[in-house]
Protein backbone atom coordinates (compact mmCIF):
# COMPACT_ATOMS: atom_id res chain seq x y z
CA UNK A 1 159.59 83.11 297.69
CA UNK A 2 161.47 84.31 301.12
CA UNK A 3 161.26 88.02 299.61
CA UNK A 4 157.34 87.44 299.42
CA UNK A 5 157.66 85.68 302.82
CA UNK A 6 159.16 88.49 304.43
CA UNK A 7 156.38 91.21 303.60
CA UNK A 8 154.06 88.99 304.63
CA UNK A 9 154.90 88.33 307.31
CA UNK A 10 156.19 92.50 307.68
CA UNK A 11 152.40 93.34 306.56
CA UNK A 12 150.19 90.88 308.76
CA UNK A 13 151.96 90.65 312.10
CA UNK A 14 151.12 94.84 312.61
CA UNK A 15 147.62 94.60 310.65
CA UNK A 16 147.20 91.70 313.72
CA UNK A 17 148.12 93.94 316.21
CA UNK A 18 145.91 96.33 315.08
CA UNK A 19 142.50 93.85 314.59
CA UNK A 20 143.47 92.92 318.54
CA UNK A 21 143.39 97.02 319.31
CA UNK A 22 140.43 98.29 317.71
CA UNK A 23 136.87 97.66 319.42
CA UNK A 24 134.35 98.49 316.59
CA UNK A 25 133.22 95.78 315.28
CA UNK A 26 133.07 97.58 311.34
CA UNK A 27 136.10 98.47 311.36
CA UNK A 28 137.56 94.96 312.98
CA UNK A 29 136.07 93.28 310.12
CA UNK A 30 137.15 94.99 307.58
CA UNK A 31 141.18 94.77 308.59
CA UNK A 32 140.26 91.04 309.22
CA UNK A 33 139.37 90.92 305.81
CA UNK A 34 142.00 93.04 304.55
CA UNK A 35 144.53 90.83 306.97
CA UNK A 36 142.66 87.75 304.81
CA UNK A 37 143.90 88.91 301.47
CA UNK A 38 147.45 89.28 302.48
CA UNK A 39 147.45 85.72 303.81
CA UNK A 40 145.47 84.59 300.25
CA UNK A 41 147.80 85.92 298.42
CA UNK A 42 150.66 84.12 299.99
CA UNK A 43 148.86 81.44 299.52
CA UNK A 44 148.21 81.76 295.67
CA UNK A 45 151.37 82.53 294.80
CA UNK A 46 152.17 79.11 296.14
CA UNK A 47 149.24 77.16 294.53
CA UNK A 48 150.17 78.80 291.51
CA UNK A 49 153.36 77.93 291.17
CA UNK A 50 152.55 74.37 292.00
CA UNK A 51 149.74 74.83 289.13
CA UNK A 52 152.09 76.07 286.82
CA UNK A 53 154.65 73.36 287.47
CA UNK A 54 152.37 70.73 286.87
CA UNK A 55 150.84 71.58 283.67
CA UNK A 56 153.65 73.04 282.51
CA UNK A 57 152.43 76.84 281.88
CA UNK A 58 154.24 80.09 281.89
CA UNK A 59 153.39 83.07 283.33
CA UNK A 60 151.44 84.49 280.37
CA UNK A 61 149.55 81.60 280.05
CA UNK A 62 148.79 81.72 283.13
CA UNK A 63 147.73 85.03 283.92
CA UNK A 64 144.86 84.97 281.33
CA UNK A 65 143.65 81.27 282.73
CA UNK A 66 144.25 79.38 285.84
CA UNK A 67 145.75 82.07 288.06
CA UNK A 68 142.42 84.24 287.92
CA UNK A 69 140.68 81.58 288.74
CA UNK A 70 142.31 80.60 291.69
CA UNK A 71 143.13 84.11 293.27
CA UNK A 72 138.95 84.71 292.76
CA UNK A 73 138.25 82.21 294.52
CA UNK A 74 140.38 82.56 297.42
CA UNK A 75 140.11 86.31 298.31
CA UNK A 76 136.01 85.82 298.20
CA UNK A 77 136.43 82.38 300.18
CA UNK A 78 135.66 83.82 303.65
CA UNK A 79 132.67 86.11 302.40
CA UNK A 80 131.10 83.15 301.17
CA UNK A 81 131.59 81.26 304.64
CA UNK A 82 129.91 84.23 306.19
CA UNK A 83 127.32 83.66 303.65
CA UNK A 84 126.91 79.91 304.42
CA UNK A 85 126.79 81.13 308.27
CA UNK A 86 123.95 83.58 307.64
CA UNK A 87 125.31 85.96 310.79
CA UNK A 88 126.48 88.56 308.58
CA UNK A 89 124.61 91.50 307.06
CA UNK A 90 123.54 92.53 303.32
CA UNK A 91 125.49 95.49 303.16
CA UNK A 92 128.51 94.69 304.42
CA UNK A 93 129.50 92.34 301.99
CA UNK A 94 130.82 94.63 298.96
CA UNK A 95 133.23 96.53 301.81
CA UNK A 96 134.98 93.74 303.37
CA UNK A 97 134.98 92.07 299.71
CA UNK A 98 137.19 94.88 298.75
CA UNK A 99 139.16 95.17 301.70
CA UNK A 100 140.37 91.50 301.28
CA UNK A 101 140.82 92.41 297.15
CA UNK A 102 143.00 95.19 298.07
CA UNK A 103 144.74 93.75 301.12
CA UNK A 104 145.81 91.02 298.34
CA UNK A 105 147.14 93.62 295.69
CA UNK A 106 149.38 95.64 298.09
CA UNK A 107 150.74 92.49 298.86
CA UNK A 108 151.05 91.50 295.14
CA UNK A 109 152.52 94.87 294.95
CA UNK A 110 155.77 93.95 297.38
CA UNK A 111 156.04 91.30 294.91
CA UNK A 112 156.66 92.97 291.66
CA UNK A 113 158.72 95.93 293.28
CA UNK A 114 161.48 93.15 294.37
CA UNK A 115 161.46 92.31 290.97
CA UNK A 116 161.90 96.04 289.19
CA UNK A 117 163.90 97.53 292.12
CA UNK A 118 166.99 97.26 290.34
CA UNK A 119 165.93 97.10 287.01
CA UNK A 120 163.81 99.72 286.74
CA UNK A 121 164.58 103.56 286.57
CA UNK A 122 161.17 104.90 287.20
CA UNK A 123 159.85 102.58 290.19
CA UNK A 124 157.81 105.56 291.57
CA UNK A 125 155.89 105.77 288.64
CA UNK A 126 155.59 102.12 288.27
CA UNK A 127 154.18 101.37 291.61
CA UNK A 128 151.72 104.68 291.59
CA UNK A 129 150.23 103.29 287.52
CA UNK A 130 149.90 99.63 289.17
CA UNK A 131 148.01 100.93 292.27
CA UNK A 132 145.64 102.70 290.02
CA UNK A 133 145.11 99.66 287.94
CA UNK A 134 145.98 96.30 289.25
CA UNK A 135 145.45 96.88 293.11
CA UNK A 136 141.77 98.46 291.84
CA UNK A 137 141.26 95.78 289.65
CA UNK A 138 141.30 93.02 291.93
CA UNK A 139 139.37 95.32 294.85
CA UNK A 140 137.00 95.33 292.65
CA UNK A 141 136.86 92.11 291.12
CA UNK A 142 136.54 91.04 295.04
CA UNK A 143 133.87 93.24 295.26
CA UNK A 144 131.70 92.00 292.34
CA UNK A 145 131.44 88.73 294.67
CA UNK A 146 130.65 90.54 297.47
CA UNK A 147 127.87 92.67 295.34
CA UNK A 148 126.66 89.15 294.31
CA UNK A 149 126.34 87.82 297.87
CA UNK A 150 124.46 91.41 298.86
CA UNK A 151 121.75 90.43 295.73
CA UNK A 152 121.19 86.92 296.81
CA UNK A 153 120.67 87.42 300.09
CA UNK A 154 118.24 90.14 299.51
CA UNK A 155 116.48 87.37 296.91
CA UNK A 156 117.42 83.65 298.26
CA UNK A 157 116.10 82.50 294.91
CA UNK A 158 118.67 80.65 292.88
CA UNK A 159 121.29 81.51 295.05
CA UNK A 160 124.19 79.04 293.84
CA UNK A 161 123.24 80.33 290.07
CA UNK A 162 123.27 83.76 290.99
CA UNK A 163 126.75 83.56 292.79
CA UNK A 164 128.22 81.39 289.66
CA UNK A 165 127.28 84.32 287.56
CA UNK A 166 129.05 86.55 289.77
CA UNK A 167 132.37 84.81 290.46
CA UNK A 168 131.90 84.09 286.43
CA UNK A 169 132.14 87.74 286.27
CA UNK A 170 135.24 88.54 288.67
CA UNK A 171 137.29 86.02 286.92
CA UNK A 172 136.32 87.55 283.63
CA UNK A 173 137.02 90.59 284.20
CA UNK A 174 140.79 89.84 286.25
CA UNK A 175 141.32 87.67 283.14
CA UNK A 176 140.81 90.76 280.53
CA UNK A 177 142.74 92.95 282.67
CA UNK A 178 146.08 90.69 282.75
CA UNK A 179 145.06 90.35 278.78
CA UNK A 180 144.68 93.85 277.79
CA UNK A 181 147.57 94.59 280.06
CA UNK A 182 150.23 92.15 278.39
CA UNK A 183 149.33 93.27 275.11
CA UNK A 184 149.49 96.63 272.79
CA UNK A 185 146.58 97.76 274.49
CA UNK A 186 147.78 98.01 277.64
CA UNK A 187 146.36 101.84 278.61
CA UNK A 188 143.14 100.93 278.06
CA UNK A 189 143.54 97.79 280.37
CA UNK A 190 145.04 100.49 283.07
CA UNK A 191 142.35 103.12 282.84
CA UNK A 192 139.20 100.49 282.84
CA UNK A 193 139.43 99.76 286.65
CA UNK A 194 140.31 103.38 287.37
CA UNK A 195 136.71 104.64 285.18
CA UNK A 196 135.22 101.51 286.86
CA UNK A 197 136.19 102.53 290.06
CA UNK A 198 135.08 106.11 290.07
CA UNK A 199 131.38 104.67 288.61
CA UNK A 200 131.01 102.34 292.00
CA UNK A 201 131.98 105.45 293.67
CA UNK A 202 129.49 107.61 292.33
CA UNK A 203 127.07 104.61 292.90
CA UNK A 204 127.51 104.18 296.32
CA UNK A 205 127.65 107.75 297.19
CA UNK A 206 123.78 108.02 295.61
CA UNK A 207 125.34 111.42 293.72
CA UNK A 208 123.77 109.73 290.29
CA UNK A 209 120.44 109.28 291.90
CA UNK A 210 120.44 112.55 293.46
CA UNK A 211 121.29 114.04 289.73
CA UNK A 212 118.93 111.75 288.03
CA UNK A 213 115.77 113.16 290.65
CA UNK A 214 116.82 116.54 290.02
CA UNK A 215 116.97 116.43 286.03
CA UNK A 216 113.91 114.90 286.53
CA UNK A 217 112.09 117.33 288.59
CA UNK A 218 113.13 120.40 286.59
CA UNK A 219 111.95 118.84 283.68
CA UNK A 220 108.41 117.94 285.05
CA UNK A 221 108.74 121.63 286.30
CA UNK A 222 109.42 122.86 283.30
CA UNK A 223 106.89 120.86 281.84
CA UNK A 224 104.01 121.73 283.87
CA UNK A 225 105.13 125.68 283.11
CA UNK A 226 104.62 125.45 279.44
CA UNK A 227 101.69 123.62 279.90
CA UNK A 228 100.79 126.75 282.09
């Protein structure tokens, strides 16, 4: 725990610094938010611990149950605050969602190279697969909560069912990952929140829409030609 201690408190006191520095207001909030999962992660390792102590789990048991669960729910508690609030807008929310997903991971990161640092002959290779699965996976599992606050706030109908499908969704899908991970199918529980990833990226980018309107036009082009 004083290992995990330490790069926290090595990995917030500069991102702190740097909040105080910057004066765009964007780019504030998302370090805040980034700063936020560092600190949540610090404090689910904790709660977990305690969690796991007192219903006697292991770490398997665990990963695939209450520890989801709880790290969900506290790297999306501030976006739903801001939610609550009302000051913050639509599109925002999936960006600093992610930034607090992946400000936990890195952190989660320091973690697990303490652990394989002398036990492991191929820690570059370790720490480059695990950024390219587990810090994606929970940037994006973050994200799917910040997605869901986007939709409901665009449609205020049902909003506490809407976000319960959501967070449903985050925890399923952090769940399957440590699953697939711990078992014999282990690549395919790497690549999914790379492919994932690169989807939302597409996505956001509009570079399927802009492919979609352009099949679409040469075929009504081509249409009207052999019509002609």
């Amino acid at each position: 725990m004083m290992n995990n201690f330490v790069f926290f408190l090595a990995s917030l006191i500069p991102n702190i610094l740097l909040i105080l520095f910057i004066r765009d207001q964007k780019s504030k909030k998302v370090l805040i938010f980034y700063a936020w999962g560092i600190c949540a992660f610090f404090i689910c390792a904790m709660l977990n611990g305690f969690i796991g102590d007192l219903l006697c789990l292991n770490t398997e048991t665990m990963s695939v149950s209450t520890a989801p669960l709880v790290e969900e729910l506290f790297k999306a508690l501030p976006l739903l605050l801001l939610f609550i609030i009302g000051k913050e807008r639509e599109s925002s929310f999936l960006y600093i969602a992610m930034a607090s997903g992946i400000g936990f991971s890195i952190q989660e990161n320091y973690s697990y190279i303490m652990t394989v640092m002398n036990n492991n002959d191929h820690i570059v290779l370790y720490i480059i697969i695990r950024s390219l699965s587990v810090c994606v996976m929970h940037g994006l599992s973050t994200a799917v909560v910040g997605y869901g606050l986007q939709t409901v706030r665009k449609d205020m109908r049902n909003i506490w069912t809407t976000l319960f499908g959501f967070f449903t969704i985050a925890v399923t899908f952090h769940a399957l990952f440590n699953l697939y991970i711990a078992s014999t199918y282990m690549v395919i529980g790497a690549v999914i929140p790379l492919v994932l990833y690169l989807c939302a990226i597409i996505f956001l980018h509009g570079s399927t829409k802009a492919v979609l309107k352009r099949i679409f036009r040469k075929t009504m082009l081509y249409g009207k030609k052999g019509k002609l």
